[in-house]
PDB file of N, CA and C in Angstrom:
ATOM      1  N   UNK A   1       0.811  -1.191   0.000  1.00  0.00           N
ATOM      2  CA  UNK A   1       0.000   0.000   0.000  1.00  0.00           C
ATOM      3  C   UNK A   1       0.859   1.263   0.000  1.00  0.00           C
ATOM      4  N   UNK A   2       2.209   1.194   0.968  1.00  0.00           N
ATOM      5  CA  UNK A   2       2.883   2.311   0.808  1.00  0.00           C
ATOM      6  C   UNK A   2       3.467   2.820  -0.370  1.00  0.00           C
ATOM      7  N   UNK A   3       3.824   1.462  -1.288  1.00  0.00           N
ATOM      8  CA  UNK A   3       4.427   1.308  -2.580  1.00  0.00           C
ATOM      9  C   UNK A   3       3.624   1.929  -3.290  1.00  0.00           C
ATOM     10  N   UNK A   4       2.295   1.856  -3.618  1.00  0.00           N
ATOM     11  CA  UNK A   4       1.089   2.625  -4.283  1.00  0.00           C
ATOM     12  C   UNK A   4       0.783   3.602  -4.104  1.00  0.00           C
ATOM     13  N   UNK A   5       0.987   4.249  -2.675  1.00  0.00           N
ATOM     14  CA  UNK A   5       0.974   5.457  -2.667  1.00  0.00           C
ATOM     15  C   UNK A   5       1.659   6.704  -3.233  1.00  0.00           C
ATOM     16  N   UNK A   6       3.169   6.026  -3.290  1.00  0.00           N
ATOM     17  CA  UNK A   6       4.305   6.722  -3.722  1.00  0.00           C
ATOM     18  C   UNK A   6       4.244   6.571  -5.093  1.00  0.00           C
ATOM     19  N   UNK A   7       4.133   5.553  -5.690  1.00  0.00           N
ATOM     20  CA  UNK A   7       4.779   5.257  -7.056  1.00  0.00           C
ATOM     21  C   UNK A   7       3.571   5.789  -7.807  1.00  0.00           C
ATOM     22  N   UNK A   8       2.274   5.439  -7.258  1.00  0.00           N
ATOM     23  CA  UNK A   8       0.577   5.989  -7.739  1.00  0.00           C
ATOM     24  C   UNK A   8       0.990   7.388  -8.305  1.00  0.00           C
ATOM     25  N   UNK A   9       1.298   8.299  -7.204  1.00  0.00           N
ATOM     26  CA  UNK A   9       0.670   9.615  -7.583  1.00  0.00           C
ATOM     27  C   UNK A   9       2.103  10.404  -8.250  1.00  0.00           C
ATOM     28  N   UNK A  10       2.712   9.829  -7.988  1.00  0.00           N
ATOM     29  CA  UNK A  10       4.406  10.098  -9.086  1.00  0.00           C
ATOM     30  C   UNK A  10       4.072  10.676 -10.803  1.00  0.00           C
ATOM     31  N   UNK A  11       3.072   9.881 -11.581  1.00  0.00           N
ATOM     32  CA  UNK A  11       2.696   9.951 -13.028  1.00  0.00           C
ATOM     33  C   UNK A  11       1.894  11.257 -12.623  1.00  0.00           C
ATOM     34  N   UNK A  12       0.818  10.732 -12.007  1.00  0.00           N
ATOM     35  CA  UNK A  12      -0.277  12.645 -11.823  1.00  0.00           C
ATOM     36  C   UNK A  12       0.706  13.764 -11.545  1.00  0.00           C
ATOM     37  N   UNK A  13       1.640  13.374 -10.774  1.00  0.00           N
ATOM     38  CA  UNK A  13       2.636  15.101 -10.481  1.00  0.00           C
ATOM     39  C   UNK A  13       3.123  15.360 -11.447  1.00  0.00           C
ATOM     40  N   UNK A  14       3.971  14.190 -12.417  1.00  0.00           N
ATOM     41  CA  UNK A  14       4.747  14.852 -12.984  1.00  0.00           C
ATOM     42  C   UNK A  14       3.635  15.364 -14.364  1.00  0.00           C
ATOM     43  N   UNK A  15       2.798  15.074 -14.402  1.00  0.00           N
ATOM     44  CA  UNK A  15       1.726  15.715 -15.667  1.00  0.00           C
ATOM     45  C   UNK A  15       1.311  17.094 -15.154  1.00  0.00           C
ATOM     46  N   UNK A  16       1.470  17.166 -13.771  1.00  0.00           N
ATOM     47  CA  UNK A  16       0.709  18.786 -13.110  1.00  0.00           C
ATOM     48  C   UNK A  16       0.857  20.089 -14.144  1.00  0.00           C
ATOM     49  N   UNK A  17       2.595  19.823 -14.027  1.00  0.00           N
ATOM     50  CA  UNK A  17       3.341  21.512 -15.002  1.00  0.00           C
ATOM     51  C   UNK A  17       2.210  21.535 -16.181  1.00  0.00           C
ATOM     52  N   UNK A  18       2.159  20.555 -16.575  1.00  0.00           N
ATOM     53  CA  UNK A  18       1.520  20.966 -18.014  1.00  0.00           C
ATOM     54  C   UNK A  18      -0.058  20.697 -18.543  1.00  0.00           C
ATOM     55  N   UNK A  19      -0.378  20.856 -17.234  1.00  0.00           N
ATOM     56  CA  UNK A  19      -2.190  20.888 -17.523  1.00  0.00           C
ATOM     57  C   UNK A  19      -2.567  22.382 -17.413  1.00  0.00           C
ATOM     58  N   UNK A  20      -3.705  22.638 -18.014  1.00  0.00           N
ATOM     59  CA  UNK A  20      -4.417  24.002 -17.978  1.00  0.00           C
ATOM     60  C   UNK A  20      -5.096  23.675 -16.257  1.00  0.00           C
ATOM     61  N   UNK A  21      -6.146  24.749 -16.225  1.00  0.00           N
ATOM     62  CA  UNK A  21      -6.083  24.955 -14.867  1.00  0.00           C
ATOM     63  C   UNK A  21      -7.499  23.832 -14.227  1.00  0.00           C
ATOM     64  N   UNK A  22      -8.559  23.816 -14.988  1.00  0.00           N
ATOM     65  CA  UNK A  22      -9.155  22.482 -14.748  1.00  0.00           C
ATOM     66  C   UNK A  22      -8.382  21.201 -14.678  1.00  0.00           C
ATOM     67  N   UNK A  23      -7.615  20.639 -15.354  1.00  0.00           N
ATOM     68  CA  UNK A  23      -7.170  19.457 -15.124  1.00  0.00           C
ATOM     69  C   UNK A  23      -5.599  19.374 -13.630  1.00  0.00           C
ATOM     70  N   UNK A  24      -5.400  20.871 -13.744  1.00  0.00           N
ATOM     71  CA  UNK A  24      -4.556  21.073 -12.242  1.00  0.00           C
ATOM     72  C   UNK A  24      -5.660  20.471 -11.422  1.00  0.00           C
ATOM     73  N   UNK A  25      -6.649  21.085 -10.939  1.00  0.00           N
ATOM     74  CA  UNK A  25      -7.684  20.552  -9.673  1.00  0.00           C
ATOM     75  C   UNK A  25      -7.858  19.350  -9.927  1.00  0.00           C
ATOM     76  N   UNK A  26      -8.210  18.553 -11.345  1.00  0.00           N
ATOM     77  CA  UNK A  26      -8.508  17.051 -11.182  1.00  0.00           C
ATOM     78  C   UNK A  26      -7.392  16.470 -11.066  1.00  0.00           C
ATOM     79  N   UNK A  27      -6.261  16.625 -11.067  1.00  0.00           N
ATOM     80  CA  UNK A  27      -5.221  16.212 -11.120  1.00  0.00           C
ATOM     81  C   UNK A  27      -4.410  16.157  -9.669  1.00  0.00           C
ATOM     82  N   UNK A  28      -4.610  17.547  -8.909  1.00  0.00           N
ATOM     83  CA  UNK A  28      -4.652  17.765  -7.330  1.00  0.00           C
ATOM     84  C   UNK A  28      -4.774  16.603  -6.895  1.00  0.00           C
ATOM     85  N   UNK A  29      -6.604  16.437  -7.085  1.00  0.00           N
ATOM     86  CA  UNK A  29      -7.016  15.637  -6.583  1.00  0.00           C
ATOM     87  C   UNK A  29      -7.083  13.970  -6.237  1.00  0.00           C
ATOM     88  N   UNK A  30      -6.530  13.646  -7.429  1.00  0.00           N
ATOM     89  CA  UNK A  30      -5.968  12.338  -7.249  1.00  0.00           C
ATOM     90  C   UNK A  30      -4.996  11.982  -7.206  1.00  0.00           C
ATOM     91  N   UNK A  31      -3.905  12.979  -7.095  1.00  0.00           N
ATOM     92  CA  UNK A  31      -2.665  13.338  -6.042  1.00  0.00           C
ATOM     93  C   UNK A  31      -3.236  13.018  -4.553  1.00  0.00           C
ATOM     94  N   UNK A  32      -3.328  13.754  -4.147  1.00  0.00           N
ATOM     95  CA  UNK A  32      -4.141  13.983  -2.656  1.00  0.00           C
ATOM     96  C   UNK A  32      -4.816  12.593  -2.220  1.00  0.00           C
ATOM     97  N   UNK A  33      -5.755  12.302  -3.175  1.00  0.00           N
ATOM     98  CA  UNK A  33      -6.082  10.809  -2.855  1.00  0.00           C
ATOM     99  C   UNK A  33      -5.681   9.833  -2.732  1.00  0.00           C
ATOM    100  N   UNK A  34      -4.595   9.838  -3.806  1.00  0.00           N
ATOM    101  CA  UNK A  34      -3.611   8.422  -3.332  1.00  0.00           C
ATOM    102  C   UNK A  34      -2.682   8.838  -2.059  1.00  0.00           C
ATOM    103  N   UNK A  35      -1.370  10.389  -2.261  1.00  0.00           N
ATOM    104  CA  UNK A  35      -1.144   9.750  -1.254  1.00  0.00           C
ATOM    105  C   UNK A  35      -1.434   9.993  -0.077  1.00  0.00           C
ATOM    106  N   UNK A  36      -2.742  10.066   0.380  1.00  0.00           N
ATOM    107  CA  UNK A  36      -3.822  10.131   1.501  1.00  0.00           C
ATOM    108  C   UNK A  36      -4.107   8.318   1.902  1.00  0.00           C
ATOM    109  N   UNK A  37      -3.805   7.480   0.914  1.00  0.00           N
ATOM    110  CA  UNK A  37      -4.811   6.286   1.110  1.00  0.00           C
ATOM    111  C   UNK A  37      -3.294   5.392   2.171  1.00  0.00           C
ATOM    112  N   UNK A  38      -2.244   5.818   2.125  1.00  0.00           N
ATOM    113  CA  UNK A  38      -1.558   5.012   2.733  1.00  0.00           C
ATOM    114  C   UNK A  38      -1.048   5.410   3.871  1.00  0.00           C
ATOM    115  N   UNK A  39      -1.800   6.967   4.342  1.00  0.00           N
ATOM    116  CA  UNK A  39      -1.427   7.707   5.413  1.00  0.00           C
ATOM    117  C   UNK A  39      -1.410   6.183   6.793  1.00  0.00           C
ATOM    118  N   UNK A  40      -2.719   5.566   6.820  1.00  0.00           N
ATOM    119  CA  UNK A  40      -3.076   5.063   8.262  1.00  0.00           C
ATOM    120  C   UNK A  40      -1.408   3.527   8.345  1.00  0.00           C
ATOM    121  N   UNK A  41      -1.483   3.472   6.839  1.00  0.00           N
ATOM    122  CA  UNK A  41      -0.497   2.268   6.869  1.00  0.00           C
ATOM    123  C   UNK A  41       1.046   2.659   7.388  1.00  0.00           C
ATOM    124  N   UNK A  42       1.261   3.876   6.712  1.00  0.00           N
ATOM    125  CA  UNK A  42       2.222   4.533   7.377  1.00  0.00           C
ATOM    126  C   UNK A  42       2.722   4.641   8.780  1.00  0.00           C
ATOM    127  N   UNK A  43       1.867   5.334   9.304  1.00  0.00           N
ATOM    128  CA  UNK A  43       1.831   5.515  10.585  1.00  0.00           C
ATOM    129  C   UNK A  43       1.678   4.587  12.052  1.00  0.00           C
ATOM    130  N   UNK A  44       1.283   3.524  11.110  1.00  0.00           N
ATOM    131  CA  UNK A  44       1.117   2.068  11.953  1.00  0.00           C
ATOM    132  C   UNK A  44       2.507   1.673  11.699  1.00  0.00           C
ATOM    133  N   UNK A  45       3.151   1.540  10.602  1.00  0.00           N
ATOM    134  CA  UNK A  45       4.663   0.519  10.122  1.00  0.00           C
ATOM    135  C   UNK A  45       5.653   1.625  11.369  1.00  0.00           C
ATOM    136  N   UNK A  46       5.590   2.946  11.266  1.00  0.00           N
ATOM    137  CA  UNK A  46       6.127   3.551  12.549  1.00  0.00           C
ATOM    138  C   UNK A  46       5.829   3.614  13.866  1.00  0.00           C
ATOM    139  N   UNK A  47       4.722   2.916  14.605  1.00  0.00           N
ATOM    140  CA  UNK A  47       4.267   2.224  15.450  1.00  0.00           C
ATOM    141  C   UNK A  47       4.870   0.788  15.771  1.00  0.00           C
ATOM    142  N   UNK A  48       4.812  -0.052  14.407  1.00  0.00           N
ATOM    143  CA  UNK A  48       5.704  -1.207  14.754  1.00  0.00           C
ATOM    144  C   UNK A  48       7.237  -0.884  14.969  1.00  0.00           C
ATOM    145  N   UNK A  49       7.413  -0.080  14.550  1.00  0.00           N
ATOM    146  CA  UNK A  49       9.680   0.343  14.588  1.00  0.00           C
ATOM    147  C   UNK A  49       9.699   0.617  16.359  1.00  0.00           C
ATOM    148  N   UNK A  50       8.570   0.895  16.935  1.00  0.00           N
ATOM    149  CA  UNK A  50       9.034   1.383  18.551  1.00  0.00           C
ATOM    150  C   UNK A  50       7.533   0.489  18.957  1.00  0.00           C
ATOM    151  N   UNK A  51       7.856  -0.776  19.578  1.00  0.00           N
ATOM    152  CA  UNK A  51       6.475  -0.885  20.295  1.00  0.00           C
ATOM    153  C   UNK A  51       5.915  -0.182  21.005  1.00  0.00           C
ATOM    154  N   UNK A  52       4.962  -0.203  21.832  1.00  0.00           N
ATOM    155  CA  UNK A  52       4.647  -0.043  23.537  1.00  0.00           C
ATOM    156  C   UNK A  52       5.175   1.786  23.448  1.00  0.00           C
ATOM    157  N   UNK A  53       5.128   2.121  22.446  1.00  0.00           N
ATOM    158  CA  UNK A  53       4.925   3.828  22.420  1.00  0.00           C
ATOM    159  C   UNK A  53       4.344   4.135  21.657  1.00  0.00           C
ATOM    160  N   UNK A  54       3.180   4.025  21.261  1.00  0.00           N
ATOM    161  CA  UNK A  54       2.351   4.069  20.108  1.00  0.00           C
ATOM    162  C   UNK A  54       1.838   5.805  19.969  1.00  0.00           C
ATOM    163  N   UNK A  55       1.699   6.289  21.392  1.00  0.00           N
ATOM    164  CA  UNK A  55       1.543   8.066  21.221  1.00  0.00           C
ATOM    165  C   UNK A  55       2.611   8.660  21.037  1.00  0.00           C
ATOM    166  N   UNK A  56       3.937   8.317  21.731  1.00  0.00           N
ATOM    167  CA  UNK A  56       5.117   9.049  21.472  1.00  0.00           C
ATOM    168  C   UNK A  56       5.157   9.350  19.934  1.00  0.00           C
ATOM    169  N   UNK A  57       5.147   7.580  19.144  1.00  0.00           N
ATOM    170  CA  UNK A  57       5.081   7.603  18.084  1.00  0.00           C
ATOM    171  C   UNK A  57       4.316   8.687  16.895  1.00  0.00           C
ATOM    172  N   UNK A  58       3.122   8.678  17.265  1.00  0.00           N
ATOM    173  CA  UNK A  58       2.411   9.155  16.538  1.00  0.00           C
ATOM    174  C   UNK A  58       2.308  10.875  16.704  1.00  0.00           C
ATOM    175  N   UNK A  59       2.461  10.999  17.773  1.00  0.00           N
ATOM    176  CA  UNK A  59       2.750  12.476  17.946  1.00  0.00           C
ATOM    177  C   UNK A  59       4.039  12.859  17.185  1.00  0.00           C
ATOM    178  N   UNK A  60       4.925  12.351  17.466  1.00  0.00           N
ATOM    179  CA  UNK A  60       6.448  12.888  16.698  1.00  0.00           C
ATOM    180  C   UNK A  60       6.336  12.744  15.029  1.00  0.00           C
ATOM    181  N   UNK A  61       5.393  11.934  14.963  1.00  0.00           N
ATOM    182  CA  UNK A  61       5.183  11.501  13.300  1.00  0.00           C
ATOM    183  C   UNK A  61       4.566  12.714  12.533  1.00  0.00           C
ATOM    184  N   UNK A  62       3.219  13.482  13.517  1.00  0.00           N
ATOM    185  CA  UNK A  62       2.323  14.464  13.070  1.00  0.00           C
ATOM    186  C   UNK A  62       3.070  15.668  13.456  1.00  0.00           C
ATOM    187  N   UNK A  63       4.041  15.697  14.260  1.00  0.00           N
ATOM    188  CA  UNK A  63       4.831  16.983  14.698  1.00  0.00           C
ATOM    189  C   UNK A  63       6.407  17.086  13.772  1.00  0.00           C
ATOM    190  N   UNK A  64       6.934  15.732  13.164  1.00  0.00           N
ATOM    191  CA  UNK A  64       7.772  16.091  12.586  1.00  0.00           C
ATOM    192  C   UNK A  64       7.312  16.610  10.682  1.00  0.00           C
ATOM    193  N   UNK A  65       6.114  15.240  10.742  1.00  0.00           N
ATOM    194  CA  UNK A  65       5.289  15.692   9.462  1.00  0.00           C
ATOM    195  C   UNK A  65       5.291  17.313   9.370  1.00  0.00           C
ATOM    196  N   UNK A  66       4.324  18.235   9.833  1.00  0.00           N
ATOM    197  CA  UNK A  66       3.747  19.524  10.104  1.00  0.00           C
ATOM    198  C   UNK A  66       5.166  20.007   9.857  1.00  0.00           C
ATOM    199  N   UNK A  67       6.495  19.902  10.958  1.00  0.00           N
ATOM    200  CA  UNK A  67       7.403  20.751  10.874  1.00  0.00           C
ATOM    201  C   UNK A  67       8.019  20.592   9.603  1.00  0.00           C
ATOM    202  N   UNK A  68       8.164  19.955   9.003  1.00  0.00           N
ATOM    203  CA  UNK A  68       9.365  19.577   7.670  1.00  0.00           C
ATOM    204  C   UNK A  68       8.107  19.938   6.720  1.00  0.00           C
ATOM    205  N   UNK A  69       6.804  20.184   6.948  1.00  0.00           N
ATOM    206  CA  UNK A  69       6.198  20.876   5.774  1.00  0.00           C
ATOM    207  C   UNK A  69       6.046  22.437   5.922  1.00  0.00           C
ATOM    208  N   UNK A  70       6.293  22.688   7.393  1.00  0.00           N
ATOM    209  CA  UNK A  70       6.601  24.299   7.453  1.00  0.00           C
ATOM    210  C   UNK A  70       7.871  24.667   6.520  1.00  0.00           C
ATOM    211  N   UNK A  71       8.872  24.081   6.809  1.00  0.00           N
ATOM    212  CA  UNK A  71      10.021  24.527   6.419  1.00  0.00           C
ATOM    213  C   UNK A  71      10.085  24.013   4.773  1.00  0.00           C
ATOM    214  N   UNK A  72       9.761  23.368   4.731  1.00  0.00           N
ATOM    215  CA  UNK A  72       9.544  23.026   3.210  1.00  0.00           C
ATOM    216  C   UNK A  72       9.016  24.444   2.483  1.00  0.00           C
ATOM    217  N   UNK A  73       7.966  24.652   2.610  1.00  0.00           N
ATOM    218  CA  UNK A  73       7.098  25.853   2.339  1.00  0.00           C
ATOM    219  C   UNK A  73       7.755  27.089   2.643  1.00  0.00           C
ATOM    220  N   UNK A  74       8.624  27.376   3.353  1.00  0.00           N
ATOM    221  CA  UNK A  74       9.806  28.410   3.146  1.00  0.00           C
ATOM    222  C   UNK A  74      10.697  28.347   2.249  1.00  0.00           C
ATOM    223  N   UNK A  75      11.279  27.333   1.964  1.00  0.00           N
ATOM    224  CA  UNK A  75      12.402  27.053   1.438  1.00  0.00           C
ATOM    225  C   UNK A  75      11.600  27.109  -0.086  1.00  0.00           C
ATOM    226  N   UNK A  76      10.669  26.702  -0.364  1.00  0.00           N
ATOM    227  CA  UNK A  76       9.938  26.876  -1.631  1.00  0.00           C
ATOM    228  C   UNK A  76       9.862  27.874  -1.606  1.00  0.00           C
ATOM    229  N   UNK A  77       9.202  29.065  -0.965  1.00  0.00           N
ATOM    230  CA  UNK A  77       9.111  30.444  -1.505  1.00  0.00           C
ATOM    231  C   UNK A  77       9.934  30.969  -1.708  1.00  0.00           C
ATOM    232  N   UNK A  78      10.924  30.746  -0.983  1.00  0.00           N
ATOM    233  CA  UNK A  78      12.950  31.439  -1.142  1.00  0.00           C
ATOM    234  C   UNK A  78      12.952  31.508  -2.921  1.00  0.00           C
ATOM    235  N   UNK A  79      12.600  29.842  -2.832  1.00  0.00           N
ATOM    236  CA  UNK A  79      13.656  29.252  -4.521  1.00  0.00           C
ATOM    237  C   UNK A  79      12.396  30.022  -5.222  1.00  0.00           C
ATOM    238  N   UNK A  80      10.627  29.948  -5.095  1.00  0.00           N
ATOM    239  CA  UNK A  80      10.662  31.487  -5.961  1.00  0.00           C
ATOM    240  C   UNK A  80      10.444  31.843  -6.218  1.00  0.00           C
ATOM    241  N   UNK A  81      11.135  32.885  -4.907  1.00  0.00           N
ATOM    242  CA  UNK A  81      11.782  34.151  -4.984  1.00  0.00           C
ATOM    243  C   UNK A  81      12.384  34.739  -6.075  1.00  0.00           C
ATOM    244  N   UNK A  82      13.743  33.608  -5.526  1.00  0.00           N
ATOM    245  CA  UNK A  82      14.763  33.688  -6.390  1.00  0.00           C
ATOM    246  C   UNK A  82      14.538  33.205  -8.054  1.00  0.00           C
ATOM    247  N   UNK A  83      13.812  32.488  -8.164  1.00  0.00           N
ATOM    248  CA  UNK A  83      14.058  31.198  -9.879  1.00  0.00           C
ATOM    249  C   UNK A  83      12.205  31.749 -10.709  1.00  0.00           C
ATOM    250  N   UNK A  84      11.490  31.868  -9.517  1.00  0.00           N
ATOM    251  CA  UNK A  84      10.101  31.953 -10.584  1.00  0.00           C
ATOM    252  C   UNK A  84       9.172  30.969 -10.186  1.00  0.00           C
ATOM    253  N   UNK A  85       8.118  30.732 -10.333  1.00  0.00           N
ATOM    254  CA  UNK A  85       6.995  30.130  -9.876  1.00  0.00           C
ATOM    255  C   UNK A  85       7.049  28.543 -10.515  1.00  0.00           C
ATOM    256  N   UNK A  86       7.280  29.156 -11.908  1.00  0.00           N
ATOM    257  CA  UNK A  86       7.065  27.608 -12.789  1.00  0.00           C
ATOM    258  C   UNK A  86       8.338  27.164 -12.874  1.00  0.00           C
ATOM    259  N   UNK A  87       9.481  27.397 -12.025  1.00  0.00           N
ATOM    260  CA  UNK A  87      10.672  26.368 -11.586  1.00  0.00           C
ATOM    261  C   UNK A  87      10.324  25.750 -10.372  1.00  0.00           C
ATOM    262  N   UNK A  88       9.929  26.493  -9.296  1.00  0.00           N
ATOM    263  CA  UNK A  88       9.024  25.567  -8.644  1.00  0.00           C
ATOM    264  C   UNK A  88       7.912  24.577  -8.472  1.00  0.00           C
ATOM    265  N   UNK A  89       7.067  24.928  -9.569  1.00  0.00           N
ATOM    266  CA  UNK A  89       6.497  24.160 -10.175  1.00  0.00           C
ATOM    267  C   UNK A  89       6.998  22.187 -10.312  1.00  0.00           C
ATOM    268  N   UNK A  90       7.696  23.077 -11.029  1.00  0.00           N
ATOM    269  CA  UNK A  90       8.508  21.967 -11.961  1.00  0.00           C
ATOM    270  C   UNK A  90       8.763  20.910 -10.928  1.00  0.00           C
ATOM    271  N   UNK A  91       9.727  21.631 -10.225  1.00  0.00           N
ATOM    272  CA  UNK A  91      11.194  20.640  -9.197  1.00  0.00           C
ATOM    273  C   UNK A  91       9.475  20.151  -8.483  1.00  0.00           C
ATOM    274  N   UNK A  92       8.895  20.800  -8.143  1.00  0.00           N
ATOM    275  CA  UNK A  92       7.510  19.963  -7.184  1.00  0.00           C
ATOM    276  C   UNK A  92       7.005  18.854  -7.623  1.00  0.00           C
ATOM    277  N   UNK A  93       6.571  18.699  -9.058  1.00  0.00           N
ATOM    278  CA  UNK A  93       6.265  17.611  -9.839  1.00  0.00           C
ATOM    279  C   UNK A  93       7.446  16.309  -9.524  1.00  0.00           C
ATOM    280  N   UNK A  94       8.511  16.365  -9.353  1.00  0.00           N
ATOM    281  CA  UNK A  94       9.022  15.617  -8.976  1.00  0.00           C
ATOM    282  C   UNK A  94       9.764  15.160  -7.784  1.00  0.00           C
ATOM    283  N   UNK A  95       9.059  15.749  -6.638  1.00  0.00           N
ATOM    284  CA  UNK A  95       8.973  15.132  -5.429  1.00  0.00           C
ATOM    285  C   UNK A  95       8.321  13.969  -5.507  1.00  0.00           C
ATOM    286  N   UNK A  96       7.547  13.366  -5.136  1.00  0.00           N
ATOM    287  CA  UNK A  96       7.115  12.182  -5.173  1.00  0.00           C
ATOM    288  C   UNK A  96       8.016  11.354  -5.259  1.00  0.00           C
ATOM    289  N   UNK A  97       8.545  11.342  -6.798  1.00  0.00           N
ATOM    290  CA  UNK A  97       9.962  10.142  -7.024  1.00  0.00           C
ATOM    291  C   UNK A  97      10.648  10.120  -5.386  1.00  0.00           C
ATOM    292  N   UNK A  98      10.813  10.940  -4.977  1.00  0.00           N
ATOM    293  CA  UNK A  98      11.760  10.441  -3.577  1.00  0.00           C
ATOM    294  C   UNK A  98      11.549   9.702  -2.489  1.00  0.00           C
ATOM    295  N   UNK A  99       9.898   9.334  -2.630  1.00  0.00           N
ATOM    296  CA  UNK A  99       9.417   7.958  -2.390  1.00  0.00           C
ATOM    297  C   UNK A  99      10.095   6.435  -2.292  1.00  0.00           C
ATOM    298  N   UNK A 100      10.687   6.669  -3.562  1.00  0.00           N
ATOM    299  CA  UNK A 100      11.499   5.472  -3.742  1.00  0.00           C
ATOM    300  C   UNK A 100      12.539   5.305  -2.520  1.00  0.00           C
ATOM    301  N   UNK A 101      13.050   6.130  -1.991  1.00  0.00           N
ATOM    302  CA  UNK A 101      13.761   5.887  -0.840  1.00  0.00           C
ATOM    303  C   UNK A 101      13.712   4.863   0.361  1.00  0.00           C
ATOM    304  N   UNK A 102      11.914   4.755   0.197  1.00  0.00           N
ATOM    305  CA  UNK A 102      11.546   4.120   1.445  1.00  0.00           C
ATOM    306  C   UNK A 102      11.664   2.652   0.794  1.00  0.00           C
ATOM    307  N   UNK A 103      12.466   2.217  -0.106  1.00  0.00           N
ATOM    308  CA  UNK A 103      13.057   0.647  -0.245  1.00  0.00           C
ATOM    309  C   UNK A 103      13.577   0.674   0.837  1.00  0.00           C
ATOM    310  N   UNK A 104      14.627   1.778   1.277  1.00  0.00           N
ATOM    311  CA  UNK A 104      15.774   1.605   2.258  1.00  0.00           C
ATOM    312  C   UNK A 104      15.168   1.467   3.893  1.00  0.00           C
ATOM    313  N   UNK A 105      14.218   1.273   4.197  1.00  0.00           N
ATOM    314  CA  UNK A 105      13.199   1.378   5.340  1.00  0.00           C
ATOM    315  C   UNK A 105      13.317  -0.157   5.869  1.00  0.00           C
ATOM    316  N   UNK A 106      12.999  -0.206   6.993  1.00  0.00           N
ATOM    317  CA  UNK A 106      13.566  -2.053   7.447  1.00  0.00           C
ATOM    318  C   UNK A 106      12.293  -3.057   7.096  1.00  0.00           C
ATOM    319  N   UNK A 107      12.788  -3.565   6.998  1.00  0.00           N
ATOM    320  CA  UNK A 107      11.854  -4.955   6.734  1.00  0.00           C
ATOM    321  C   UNK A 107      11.492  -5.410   8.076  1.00  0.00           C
ATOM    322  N   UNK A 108      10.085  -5.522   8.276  1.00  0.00           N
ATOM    323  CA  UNK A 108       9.853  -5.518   9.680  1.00  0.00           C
ATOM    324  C   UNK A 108       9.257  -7.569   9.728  1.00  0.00           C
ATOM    325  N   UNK A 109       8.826  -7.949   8.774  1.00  0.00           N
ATOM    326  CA  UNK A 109       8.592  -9.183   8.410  1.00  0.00           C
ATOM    327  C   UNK A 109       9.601 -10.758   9.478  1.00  0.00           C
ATOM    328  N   UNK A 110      10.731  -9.789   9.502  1.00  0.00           N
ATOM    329  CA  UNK A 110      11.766 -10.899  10.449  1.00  0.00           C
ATOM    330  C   UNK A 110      11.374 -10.799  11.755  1.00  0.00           C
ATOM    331  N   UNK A 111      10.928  -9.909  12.216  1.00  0.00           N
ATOM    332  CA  UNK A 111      11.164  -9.805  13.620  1.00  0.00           C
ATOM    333  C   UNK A 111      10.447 -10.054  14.611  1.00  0.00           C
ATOM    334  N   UNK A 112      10.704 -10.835  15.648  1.00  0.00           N
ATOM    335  CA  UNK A 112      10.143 -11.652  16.911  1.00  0.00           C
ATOM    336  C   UNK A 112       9.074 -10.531  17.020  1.00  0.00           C
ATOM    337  N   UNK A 113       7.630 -11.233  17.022  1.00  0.00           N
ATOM    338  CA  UNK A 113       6.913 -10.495  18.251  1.00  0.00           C
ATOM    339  C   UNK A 113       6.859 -10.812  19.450  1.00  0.00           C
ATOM    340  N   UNK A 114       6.492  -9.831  20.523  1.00  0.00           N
ATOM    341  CA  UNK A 114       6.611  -9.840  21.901  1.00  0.00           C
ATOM    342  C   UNK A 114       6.037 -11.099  22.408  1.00  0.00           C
ATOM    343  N   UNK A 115       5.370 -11.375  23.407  1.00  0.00           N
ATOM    344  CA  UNK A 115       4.397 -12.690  23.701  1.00  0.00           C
ATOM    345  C   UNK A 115       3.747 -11.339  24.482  1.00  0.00           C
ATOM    346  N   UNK A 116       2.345 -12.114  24.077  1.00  0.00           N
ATOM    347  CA  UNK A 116       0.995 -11.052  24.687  1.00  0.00           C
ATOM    348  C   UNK A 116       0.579 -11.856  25.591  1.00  0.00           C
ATOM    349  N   UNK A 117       0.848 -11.334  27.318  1.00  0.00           N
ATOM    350  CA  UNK A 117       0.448 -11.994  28.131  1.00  0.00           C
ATOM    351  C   UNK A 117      -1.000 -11.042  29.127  1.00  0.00           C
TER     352      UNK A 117
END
C-alpha cells in the first residue's frame, strides 16, 4: 500500500506543469487521494519500529510531518523568490519520485513479536 501510494501519484505530479487549470484541480485531486490512502499504513509501520509507544510515536510523526512541511514551504518560496513560480512548479512535480527511498526502510517481516500476556 505504501508502494502505491508513492509510485501511484508520481505519473499525476509529474503531468501537473503541463495541464491548464481544470485538469490542475482534477489532477490535485488524485494526487491527494492516493497519497492520503496510505497515510493510516504509514503511521502504523512507525508504530511497529518502537512498540509499547504508540503516542510518542504518533505524535512525533504528526509533529515532525507539520514541521518539515513548514520549512519546506519556506524554502519553496525562497527558490521562488529567487528562480520563478514555474521552476518551482517543476522541481515539485518531482517530489514524489523520492518515495522510492523508502526501499531503504527495514523490513519488519523478520522480527520476533513480543508474547501477549
Amino acid at each position: 500500500m505504501i508502494w502505491f501510494s508513492i509510485l501511484g501519484s508520481a505519473p499525476f505530479a509529474l503531468l501537473m506543469p503541463y495541464a491548464d487549470l481544470t485538469w490542475t484541480g482534477i489532477l490535485a485531486f488524485i494526487i491527494g487521494l492516493i497519497l492520503a490512502s496510505a497515510f493510516s499504513a504509514i503511521l502504523v509501520f512507525a508504530q511497529e519500529l518502537i512498540p509499547g509507544k504508540v503516542g510518542t510515536v504518533s505524535g512525533l510523526f504528526f509533529g515532525i510531518a507539520f514541521g518539515i512541511a513548514g520549512i519546506g514551504a519556506a524554502v519553496l518560496g525562497r527558490i521562488a523568490d529567487l528562480t520563478g513560480i514555474e521552476f518551482v512548479y517543476h522541481l515539485c512535480s518531482y517530489l514524489p519520485l523520492l518515495g522510492v527511498l523508502t526501499a531503504f526502510l527495514p523490513d519488519l517481516g523478520h522480527r520476533s513479536r513480543p508474547a501477549i500476556v
